[in-house]
Each structure stands twice: as C-alpha cells, then as structure tokens.
N, C-alpha and C. Protein backbone atom coordinates (compact mmCIF):
# COMPACT_ATOMS: atom_id res chain seq x y z
N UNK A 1 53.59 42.14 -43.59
CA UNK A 1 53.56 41.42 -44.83
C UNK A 1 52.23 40.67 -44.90
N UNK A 2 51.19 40.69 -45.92
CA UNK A 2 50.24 40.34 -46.17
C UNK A 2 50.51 38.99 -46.26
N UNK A 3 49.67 38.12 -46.38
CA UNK A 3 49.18 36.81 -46.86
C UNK A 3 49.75 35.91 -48.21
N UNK A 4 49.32 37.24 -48.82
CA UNK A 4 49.36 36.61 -50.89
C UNK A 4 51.36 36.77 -50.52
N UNK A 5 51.62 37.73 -49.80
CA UNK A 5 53.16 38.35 -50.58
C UNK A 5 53.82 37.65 -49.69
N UNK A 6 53.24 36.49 -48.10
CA UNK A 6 54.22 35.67 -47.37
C UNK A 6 54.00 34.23 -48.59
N UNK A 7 53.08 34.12 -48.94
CA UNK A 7 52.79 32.89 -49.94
C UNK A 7 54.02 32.93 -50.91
N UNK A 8 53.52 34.30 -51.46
CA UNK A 8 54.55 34.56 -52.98
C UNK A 8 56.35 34.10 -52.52
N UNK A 9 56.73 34.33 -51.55
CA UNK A 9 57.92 34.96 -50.97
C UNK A 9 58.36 33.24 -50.67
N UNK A 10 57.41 32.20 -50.45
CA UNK A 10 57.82 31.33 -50.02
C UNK A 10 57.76 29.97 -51.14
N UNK A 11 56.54 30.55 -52.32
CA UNK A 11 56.80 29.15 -53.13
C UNK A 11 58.15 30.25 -54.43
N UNK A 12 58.58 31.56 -54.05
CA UNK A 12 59.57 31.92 -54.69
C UNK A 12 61.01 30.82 -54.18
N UNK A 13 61.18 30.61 -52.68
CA UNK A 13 62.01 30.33 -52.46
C UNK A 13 62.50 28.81 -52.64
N UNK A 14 60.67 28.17 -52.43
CA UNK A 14 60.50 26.66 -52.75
C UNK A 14 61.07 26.88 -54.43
N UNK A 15 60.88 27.06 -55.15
CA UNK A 15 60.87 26.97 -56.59
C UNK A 15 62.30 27.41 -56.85
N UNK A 16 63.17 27.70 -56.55
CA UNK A 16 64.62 28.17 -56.43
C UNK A 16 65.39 26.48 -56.02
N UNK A 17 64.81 26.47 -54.23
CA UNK A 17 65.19 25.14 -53.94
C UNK A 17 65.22 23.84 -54.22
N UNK A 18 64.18 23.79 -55.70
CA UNK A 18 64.10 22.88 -56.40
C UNK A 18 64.93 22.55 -57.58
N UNK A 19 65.18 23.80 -58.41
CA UNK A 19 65.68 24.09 -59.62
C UNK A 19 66.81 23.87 -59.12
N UNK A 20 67.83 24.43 -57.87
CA UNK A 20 68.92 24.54 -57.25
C UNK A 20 69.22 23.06 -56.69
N UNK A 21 68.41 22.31 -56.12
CA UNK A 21 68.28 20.93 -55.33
C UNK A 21 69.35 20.01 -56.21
N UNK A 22 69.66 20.11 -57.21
CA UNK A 22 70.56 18.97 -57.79
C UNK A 22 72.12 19.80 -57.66
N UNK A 23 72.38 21.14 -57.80
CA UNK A 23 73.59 21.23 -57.63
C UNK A 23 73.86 20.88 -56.34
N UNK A 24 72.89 21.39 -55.36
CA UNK A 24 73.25 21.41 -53.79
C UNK A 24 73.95 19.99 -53.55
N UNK A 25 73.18 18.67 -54.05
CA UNK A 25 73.60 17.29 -54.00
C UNK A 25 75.43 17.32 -54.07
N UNK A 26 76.21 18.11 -55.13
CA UNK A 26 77.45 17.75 -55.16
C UNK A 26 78.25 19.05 -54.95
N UNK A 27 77.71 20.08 -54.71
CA UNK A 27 78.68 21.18 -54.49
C UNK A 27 78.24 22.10 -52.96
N UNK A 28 79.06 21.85 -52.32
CA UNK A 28 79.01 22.61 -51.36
C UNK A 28 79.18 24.28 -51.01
N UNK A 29 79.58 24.46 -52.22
CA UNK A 29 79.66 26.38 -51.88
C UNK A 29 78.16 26.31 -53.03
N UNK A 30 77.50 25.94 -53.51
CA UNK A 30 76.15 26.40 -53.52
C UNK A 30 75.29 26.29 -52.75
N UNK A 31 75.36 25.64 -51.81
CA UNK A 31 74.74 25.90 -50.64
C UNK A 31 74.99 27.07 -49.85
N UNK A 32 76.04 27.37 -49.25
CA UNK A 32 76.48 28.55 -48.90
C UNK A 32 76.34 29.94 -49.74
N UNK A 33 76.14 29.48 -51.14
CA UNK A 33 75.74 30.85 -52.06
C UNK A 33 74.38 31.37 -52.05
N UNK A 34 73.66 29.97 -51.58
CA UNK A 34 72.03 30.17 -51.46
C UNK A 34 71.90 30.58 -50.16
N UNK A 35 72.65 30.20 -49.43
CA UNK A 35 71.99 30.53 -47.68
C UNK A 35 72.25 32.19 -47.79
N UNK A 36 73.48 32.49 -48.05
CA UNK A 36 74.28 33.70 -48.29
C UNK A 36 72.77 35.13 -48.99
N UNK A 37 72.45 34.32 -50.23
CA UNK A 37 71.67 35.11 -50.48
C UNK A 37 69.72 34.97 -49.88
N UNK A 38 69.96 34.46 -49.60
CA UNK A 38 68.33 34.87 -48.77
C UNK A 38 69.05 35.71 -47.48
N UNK A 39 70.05 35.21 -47.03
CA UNK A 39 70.44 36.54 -45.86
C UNK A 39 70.32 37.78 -46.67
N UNK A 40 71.15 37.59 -47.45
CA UNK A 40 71.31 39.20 -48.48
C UNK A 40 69.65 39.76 -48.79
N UNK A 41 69.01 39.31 -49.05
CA UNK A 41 67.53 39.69 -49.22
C UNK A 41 66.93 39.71 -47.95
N UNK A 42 67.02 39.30 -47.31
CA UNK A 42 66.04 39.28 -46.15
C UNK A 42 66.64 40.60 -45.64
N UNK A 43 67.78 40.49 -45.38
CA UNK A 43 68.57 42.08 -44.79
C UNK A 43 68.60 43.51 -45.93
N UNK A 44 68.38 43.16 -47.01
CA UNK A 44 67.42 44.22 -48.17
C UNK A 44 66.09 44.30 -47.88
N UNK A 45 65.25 43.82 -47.34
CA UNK A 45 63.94 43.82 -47.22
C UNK A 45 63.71 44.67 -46.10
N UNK A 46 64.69 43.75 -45.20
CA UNK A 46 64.23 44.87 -43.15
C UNK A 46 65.20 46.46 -43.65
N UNK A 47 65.67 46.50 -44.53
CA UNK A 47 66.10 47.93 -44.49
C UNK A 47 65.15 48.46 -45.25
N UNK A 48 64.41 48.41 -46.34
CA UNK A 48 63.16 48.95 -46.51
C UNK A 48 61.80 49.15 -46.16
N UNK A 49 61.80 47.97 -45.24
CA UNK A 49 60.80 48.18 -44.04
C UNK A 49 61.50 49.66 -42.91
N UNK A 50 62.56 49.40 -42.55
CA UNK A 50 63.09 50.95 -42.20
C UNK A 50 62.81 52.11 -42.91
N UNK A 51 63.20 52.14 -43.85
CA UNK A 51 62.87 53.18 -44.59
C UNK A 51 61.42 53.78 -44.54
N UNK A 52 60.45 52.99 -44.48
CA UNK A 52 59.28 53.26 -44.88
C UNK A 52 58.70 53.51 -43.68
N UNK A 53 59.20 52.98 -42.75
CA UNK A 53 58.62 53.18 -41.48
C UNK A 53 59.19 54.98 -40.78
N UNK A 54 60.36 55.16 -41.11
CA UNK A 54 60.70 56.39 -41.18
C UNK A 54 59.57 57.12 -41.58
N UNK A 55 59.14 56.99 -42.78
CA UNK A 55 58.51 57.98 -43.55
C UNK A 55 57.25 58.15 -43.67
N UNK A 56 56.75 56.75 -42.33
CA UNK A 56 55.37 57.29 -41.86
C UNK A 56 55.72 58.27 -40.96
N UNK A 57 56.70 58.16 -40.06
CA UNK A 57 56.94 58.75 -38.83
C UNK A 57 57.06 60.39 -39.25
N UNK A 58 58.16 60.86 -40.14
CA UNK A 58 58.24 61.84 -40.24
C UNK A 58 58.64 62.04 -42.40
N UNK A 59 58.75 63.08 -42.92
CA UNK A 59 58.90 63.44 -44.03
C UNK A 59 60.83 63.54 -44.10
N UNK A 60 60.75 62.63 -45.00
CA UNK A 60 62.47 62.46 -44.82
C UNK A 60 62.96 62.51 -46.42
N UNK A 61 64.18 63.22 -46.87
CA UNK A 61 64.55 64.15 -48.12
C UNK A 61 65.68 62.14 -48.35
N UNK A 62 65.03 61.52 -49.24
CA UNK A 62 66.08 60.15 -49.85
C UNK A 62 67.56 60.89 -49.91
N UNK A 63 67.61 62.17 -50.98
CA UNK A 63 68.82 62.69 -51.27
C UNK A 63 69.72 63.58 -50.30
N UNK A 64 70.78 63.33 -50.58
CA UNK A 64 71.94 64.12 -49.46
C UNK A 64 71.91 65.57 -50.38
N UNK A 65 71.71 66.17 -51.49
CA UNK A 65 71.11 67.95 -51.70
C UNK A 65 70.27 68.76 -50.46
C-alpha cells in the first residue's frame, strides 16, 4: 500500500470517527457496528490482496465455466 492510499485509508476512517463520535457517546452497539466493520473491510481488502497476488503468480480463470 502506497503512501497517498495509507493517508487516504486513514483520514477516511478519522472522518467516519468524527461524524460517528457523538452516537458512540450514548450507544453502545455503535461502537461494535464500527469496530465490526473496519474488520469487515480490512478482511475484504487482505482477500484481494490474495487474489491479486495469485495472479501475479500464475493466470487464474475468476469464473467456475
């Protein structure tokens, strides 16, 4: 991950945590909805880093045809 796209990736998440920062104050399953989803993305991300890393390695068909 480059520079600009660890930057991007992090005032994305700052700027979430801000907008989000006042529910977090009184509800506790938005916290857990936010933690929940950066897992969910972060574990979407390392599977496309798989993917791609596959497909330096070798030429691989996406479709089950």
């Amino acid at each position: 991950m480059g520079r600009l796209q660890a930057a991007s990736l992090m005032s994305a998440v700052v700027g979430v945590a801000m907008i989000a920062g006042a529910e977090f104050g009184y509800n506790g399953n938005a916290v857990w909805g936010f933690a929940s989803g950066l897992v969910s993305g972060l574990m979407l991300a390392l599977s496309m880093v798989f993917v791609r890393k596959t497909h330096e390695v070798e030429q691989v068909a996406l479709s089950l045809q």
